[in-house]
C-alpha atoms as a PDB file:
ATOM      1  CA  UNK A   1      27.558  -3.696  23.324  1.00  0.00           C
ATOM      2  CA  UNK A   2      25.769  -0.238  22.983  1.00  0.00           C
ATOM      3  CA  UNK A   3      21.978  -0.159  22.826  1.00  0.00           C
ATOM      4  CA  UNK A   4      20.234   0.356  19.576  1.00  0.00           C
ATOM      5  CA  UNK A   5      18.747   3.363  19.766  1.00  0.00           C
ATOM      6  CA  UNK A   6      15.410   3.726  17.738  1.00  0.00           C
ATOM      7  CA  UNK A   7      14.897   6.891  16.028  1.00  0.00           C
ATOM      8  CA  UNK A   8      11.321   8.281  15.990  1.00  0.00           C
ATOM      9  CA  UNK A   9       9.661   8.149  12.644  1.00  0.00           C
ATOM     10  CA  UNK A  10       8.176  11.907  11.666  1.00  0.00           C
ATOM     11  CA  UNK A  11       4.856  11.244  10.093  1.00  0.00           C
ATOM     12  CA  UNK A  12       3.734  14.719   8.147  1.00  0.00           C
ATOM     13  CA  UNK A  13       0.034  15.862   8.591  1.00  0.00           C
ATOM     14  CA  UNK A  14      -0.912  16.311   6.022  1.00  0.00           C
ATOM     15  CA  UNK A  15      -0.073  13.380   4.026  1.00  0.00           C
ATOM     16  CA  UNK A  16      -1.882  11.392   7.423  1.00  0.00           C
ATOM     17  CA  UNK A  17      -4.984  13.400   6.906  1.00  0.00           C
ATOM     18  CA  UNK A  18      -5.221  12.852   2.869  1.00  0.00           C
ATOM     19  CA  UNK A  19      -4.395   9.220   3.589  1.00  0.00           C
ATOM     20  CA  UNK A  20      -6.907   8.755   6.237  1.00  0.00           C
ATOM     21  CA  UNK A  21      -9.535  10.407   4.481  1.00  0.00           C
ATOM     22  CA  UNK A  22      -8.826   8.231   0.967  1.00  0.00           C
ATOM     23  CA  UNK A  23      -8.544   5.063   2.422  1.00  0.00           C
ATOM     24  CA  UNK A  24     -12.129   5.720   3.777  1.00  0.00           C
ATOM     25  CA  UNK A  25     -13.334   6.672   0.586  1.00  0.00           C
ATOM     26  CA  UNK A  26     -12.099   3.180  -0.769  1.00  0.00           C
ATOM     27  CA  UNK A  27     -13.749   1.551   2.093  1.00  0.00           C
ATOM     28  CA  UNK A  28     -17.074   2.899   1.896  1.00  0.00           C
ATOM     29  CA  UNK A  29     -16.912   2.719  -1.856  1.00  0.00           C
ATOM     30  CA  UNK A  30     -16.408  -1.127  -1.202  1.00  0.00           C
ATOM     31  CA  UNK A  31     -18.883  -1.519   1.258  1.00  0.00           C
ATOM     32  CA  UNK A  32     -21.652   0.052  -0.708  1.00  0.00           C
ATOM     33  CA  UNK A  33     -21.007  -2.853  -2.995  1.00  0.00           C
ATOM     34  CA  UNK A  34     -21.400  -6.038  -0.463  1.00  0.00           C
ATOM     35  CA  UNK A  35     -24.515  -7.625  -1.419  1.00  0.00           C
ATOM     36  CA  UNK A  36     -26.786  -8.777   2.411  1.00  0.00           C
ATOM     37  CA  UNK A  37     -26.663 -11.938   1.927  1.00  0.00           C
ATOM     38  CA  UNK A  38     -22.315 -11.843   1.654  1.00  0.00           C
ATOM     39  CA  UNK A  39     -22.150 -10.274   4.948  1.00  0.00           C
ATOM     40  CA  UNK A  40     -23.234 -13.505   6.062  1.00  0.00           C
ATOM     41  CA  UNK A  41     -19.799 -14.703   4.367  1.00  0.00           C
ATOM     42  CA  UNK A  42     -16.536 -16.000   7.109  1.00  0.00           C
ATOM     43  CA  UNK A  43     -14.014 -12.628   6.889  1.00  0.00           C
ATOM     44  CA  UNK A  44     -11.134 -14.919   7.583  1.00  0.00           C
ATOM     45  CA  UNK A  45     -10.955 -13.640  11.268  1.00  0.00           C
ATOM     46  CA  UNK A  46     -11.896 -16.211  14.022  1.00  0.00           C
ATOM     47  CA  UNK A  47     -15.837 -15.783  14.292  1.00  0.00           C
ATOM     48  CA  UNK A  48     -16.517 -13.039  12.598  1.00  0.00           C
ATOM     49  CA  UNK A  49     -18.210 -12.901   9.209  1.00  0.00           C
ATOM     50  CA  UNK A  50     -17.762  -9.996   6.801  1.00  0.00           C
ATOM     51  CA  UNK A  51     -20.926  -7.941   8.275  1.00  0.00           C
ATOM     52  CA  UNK A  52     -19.203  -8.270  11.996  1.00  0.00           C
ATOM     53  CA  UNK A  53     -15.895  -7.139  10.149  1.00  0.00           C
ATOM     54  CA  UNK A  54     -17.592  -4.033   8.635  1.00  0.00           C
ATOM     55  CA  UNK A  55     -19.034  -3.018  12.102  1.00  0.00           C
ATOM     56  CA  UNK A  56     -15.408  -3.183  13.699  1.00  0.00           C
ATOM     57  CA  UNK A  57     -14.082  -0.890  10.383  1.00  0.00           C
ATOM     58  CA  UNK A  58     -16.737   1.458  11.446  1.00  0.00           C
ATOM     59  CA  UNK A  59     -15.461   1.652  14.529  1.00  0.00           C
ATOM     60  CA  UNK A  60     -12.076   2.203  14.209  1.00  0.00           C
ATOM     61  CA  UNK A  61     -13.243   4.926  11.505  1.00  0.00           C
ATOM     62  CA  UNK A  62     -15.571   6.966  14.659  1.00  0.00           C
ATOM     63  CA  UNK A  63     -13.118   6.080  17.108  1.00  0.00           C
ATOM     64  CA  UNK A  64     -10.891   9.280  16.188  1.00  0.00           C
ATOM     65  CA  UNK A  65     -14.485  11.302  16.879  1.00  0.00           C
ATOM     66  CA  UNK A  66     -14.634   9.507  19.992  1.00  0.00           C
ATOM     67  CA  UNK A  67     -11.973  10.228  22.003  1.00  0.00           C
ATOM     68  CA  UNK A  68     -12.248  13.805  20.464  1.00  0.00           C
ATOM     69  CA  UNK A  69     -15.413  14.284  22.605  1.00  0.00           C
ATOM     70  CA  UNK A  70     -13.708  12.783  25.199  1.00  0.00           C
ATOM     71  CA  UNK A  71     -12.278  15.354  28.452  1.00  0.00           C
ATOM     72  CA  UNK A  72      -8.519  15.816  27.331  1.00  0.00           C
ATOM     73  CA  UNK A  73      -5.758  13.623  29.537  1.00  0.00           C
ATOM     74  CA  UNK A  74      -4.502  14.750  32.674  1.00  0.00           C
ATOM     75  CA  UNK A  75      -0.999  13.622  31.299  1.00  0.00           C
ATOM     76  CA  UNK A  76       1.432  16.291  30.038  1.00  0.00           C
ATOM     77  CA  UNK A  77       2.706  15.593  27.658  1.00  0.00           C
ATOM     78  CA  UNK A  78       2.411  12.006  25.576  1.00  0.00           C
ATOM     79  CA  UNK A  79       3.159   8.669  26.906  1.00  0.00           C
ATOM     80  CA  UNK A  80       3.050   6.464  23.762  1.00  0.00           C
ATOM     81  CA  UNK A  81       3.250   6.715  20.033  1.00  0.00           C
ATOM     82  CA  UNK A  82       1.887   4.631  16.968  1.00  0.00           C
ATOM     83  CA  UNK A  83       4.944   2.180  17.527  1.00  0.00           C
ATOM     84  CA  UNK A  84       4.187   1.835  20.979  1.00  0.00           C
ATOM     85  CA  UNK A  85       0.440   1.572  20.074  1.00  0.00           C
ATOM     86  CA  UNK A  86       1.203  -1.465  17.670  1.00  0.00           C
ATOM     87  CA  UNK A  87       3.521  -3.410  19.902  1.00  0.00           C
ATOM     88  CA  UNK A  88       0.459  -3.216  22.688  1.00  0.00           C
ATOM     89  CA  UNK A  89      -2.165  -4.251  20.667  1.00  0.00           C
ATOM     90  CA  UNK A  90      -1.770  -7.770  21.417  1.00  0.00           C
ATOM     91  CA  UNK A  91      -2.979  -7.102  25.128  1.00  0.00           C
ATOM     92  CA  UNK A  92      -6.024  -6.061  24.533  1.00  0.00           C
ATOM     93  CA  UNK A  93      -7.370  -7.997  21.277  1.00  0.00           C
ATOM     94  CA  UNK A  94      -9.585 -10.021  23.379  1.00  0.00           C
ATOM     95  CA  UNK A  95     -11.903  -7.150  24.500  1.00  0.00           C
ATOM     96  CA  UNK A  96     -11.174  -5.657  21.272  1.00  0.00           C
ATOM     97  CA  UNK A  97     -13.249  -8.793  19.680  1.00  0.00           C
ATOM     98  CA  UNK A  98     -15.609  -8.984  22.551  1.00  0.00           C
ATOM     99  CA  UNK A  99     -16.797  -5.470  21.899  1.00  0.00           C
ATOM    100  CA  UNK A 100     -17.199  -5.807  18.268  1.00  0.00           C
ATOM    101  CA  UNK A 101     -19.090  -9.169  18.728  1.00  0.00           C
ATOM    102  CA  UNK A 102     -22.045  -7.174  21.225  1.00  0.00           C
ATOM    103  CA  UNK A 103     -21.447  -3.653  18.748  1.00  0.00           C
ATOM    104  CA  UNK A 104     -22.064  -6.357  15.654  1.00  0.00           C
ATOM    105  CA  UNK A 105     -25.173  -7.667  17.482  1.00  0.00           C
ATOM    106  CA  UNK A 106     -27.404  -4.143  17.105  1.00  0.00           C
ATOM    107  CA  UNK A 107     -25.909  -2.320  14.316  1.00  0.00           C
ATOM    108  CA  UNK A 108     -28.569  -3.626  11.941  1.00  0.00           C
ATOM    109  CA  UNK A 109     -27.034  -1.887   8.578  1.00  0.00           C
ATOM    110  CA  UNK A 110     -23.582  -1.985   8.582  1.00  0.00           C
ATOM    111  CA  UNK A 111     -23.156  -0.296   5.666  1.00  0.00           C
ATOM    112  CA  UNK A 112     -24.767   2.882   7.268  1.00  0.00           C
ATOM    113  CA  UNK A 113     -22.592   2.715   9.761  1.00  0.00           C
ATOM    114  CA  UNK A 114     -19.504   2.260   8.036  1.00  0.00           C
ATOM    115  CA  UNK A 115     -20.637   5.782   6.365  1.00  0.00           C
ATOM    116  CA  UNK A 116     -21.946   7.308   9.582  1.00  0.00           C
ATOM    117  CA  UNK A 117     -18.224   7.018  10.709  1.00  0.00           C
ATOM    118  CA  UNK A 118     -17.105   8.238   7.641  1.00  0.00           C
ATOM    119  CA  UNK A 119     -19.049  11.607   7.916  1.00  0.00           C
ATOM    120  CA  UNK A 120     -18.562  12.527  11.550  1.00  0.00           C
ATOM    121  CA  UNK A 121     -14.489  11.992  11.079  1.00  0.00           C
ATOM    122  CA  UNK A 122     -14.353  14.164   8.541  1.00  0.00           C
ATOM    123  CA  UNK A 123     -15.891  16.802  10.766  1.00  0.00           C
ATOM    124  CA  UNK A 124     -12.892  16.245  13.053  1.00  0.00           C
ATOM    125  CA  UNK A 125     -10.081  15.161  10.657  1.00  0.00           C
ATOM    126  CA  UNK A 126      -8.566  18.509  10.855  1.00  0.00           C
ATOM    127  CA  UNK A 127      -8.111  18.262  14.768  1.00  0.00           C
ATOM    128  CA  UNK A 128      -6.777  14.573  14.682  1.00  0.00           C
ATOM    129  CA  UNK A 129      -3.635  15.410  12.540  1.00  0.00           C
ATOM    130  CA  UNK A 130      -2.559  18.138  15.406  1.00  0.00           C
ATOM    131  CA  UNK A 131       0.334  17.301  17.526  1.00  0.00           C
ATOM    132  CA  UNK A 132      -0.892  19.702  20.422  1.00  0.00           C
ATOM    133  CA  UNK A 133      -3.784  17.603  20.591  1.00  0.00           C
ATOM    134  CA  UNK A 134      -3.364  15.053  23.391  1.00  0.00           C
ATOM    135  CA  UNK A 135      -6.364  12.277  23.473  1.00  0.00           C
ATOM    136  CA  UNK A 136      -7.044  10.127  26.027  1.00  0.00           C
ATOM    137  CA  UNK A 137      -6.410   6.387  25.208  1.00  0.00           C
ATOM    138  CA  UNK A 138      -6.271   2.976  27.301  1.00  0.00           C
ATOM    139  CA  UNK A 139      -2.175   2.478  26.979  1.00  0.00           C
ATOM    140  CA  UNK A 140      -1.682   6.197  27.860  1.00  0.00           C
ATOM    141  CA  UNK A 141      -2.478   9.728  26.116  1.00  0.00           C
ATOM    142  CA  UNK A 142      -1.315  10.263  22.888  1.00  0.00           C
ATOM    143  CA  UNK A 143      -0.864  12.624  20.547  1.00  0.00           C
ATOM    144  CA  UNK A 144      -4.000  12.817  18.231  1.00  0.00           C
ATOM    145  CA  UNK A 145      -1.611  12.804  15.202  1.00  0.00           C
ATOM    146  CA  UNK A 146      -0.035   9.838  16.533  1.00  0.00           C
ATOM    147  CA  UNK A 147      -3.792   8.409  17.297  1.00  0.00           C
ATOM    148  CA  UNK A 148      -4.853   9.274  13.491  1.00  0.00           C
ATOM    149  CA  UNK A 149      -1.958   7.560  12.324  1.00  0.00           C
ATOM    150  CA  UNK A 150      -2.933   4.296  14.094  1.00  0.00           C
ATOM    151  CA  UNK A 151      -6.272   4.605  12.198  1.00  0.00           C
ATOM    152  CA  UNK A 152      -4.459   4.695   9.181  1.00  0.00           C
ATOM    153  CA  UNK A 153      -3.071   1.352  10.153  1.00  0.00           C
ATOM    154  CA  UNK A 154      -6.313   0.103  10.992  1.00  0.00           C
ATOM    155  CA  UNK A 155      -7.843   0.856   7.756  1.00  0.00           C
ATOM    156  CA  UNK A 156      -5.428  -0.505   5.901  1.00  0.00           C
ATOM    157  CA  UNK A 157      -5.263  -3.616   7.443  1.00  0.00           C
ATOM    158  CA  UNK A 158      -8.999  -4.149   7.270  1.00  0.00           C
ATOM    159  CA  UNK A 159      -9.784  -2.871   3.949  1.00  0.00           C
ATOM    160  CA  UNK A 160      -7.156  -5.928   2.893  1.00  0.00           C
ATOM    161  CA  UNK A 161      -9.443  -8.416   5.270  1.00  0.00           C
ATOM    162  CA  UNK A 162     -11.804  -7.127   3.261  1.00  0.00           C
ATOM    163  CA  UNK A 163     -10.282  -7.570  -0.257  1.00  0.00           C
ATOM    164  CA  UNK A 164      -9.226 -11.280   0.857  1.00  0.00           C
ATOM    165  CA  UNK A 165     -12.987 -12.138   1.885  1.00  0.00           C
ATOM    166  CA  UNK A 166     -14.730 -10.625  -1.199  1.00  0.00           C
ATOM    167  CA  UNK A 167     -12.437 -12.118  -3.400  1.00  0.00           C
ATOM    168  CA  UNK A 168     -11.940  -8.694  -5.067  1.00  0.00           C
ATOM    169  CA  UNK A 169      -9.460  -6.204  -4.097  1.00  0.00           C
ATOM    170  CA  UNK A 170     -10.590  -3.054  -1.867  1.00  0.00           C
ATOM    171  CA  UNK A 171      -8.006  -0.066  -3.094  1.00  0.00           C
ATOM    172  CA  UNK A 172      -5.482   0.693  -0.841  1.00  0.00           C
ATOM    173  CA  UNK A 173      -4.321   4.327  -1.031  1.00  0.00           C
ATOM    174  CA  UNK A 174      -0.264   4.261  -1.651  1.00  0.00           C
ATOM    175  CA  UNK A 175       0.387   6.869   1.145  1.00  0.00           C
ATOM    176  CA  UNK A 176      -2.009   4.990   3.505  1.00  0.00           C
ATOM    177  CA  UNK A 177       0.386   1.631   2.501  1.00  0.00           C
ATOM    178  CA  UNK A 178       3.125   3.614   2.855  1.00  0.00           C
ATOM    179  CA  UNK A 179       2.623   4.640   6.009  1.00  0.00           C
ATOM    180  CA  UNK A 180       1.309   1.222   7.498  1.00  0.00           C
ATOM    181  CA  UNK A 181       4.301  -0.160   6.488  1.00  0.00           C
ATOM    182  CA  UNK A 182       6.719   2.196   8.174  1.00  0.00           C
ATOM    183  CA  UNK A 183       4.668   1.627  11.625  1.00  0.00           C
ATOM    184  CA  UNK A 184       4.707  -1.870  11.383  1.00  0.00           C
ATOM    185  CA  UNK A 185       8.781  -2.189  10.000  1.00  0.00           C
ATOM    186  CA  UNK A 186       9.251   0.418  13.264  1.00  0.00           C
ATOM    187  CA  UNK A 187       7.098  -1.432  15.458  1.00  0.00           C
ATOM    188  CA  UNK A 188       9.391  -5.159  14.478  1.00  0.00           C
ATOM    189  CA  UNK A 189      12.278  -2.943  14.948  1.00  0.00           C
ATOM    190  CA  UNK A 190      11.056  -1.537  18.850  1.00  0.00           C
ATOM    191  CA  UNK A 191       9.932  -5.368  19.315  1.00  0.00           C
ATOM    192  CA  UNK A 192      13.323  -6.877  18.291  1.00  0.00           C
ATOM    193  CA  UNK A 193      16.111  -4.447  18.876  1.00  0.00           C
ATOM    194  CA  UNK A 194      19.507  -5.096  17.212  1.00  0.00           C
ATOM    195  CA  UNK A 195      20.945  -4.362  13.940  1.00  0.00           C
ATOM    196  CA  UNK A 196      22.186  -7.720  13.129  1.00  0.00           C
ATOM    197  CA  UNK A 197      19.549  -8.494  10.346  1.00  0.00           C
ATOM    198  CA  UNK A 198      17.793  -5.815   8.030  1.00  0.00           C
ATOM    199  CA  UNK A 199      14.037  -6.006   6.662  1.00  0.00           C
ATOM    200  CA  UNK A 200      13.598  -4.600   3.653  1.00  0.00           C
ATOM    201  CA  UNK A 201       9.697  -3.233   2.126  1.00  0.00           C
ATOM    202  CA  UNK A 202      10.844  -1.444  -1.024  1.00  0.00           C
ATOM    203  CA  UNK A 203       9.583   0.709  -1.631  1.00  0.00           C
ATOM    204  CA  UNK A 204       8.387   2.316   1.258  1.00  0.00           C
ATOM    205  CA  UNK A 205      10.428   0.688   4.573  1.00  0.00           C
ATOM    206  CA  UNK A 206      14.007  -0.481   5.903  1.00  0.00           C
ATOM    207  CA  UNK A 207      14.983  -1.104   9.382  1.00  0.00           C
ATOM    208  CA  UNK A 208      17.301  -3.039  11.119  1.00  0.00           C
ATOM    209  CA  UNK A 209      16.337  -5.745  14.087  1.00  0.00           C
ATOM    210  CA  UNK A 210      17.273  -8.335  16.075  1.00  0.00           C
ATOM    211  CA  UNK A 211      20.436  -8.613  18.494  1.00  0.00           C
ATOM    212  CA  UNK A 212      23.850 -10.060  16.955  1.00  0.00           C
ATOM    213  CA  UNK A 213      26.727  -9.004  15.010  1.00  0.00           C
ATOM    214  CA  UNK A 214      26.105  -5.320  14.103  1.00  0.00           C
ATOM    215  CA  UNK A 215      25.850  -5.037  10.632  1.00  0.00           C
ATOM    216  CA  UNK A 216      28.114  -1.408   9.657  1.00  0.00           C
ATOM    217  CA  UNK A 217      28.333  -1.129   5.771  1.00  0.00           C
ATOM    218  CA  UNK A 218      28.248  -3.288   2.909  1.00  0.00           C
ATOM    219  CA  UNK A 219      25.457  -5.838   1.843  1.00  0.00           C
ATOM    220  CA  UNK A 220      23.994  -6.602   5.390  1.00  0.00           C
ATOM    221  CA  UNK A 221      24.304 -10.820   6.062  1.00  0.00           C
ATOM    222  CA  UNK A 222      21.340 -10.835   6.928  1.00  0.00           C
ATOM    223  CA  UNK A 223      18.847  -9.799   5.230  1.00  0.00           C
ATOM    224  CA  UNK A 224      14.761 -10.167   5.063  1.00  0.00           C
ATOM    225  CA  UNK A 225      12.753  -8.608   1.716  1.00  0.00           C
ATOM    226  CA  UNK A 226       8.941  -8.939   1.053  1.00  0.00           C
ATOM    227  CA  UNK A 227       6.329  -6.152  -0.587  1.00  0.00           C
ATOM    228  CA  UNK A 228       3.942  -4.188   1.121  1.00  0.00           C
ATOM    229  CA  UNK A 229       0.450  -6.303   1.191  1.00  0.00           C
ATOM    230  CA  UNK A 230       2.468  -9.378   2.116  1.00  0.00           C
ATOM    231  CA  UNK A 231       4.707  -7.525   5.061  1.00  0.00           C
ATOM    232  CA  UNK A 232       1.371  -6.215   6.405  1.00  0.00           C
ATOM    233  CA  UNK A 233      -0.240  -9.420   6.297  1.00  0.00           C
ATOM    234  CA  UNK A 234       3.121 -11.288   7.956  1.00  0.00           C
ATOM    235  CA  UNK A 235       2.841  -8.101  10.844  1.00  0.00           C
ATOM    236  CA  UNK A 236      -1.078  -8.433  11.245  1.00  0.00           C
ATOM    237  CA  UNK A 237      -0.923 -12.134  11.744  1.00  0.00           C
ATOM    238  CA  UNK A 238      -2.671 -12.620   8.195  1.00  0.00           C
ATOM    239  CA  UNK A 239      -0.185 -15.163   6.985  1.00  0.00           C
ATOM    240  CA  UNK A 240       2.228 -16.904   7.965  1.00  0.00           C
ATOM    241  CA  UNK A 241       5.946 -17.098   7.199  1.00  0.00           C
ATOM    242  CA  UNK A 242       6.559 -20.509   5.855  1.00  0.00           C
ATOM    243  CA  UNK A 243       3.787 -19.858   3.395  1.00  0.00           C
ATOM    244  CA  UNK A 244       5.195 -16.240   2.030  1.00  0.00           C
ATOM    245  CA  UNK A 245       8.683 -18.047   1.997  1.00  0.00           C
ATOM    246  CA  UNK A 246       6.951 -20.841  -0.102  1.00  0.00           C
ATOM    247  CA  UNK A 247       5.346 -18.162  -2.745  1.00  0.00           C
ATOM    248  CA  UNK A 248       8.548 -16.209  -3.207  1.00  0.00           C
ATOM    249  CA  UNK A 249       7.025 -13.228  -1.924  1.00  0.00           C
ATOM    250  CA  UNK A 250       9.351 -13.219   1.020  1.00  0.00           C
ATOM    251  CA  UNK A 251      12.970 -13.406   0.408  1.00  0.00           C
ATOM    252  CA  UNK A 252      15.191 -14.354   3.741  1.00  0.00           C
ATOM    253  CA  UNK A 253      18.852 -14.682   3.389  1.00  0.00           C
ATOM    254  CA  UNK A 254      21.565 -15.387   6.194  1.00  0.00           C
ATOM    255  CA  UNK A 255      21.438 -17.425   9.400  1.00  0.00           C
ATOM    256  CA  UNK A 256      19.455 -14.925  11.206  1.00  0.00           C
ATOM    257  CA  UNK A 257      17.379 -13.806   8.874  1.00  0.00           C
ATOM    258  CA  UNK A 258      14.605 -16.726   9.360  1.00  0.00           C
ATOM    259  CA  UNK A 259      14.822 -15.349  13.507  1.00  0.00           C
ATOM    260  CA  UNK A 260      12.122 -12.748  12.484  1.00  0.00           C
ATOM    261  CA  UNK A 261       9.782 -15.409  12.101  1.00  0.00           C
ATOM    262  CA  UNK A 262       9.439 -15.857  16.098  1.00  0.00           C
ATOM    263  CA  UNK A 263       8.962 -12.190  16.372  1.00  0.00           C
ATOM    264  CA  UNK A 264       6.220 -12.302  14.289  1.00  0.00           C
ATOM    265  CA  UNK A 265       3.178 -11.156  14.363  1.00  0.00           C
ATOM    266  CA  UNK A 266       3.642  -7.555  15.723  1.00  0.00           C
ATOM    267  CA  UNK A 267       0.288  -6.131  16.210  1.00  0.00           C
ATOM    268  CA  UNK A 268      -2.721  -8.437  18.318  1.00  0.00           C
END
């Protein structure tokens, strides 16, 4: 049997930069609102509380200013893209944590930083949704649209830690959701390769996955169907399967369809 072959998801710039920028918005908006004494609070992430989390959003807000500043790669052309980005994440979520946990220990107001970040990408924003840009990055130089599109994903994945520690919802911009939920569908798809079984995120996301039968028209047999929030939580590692099965929010039909649930989660 053939290889699947993955086709490249085209991400426009301008829709990356307006998301970006108004998923910020809705983050510093919600920050501004976090009382001191609720930073103290658990975010739901292993040992970090909500102050630790808002450090690490701040981060992954300056980090697009960052590797701007940064000399350019001596690679070419690009080596990896958002996809490959998500499906590496994984290997490095240990230092990931470690450097939040000593960044978390001196940022004093995290709610300053969380805006400091804000301002000094929008300075850039322009230059990070450019794909003649390359920036250097640990897994290899990427594009610095592709780069700005993982901070999309970031954001959007933290401002829902955020919602489910506050107990009130942060907003989550619908072309910022959009987009995180094509990266992550694309990123299952490049982690599982096949087109025996179809996921489904109406209304933003369908791919096909995992080796067997090739499905060729018709109703696929197998077939997996959730929303947005809950397919980003299932791909973050927020929640797991048997309990989005158990609140109907994930529908799996077929005898391959419950095999995504060992491929699961996608990013670290």
């Amino acid at each position: 049997m053939s290889a699947v072959r993955r086709k490249v998801r085209v991400h426009p710039p301008a829709r990356v930069r307006d998301a970006l920028l108004a998923q910020v918005e809705f983050v510093r908006l919600a920050a501004r609102e976090i009382a001191d004494e609720a930073q103290a609070a658990p975010s739901g992430l292993p040992g970090w509380d909500v102050g630790t989390l808002l450090v690490h959003i701040a981060g992954q807000i300056d980090a697009l200013p960052r590797l701007l500043a940064q000399p350019p790669p001596r690679a070419a052309r690009p080596e990896l893209g958002a996809v490959e980005w998500a499906t590496s994440t994984g290997a490095v979520a240990d230092v990931l944590a470690d450097r939040t946990m000593r960044d978390a220990a001196v940022v004093r107001d995290r709610i300053a930083a969380v805006d400091a970040a804000a301002e000094e990408l929008e300075a850039v924003v322009e230059t990070g949704v450019r794909e003649d840009v390359l920036l250097p990055h640990r897994f290899g130089a990427m594009r610095a649209l592709d780069f700005t599109v993982t901070r999309v994903v970031e954001l959007v994945v933290h401002s829902d830690d955020l919602t489910r520690a506050l107990g009130r919802p942060v907003r989550l911009d619908r072309q910022a959701l959009a987009i995180t939920t094509r990266v992550l569908a694309d990123a299952l798809a490049a982690k599982a390769p096949g087109a025996s079984t179809e996921l489904r995120v109406p209304p933003f996301a369908a791919v096909q996955c995992l080796a067997g039968p090739r499905h060729t028209r018709g109703t696929p047999p197998n077939v997996v169907e959730t929303d947005p929030v809950t397919w980003l939580r299932l791909a973050a590692g927020r929640t797991a399967w048997e309990t989005a099965v158990a609140s109907g929010r994930l529908r799996a039909s077929g005898e391959r369809a419950g095999a995504l649930a060992g491929e699961l989660p996608v990013l670290g």
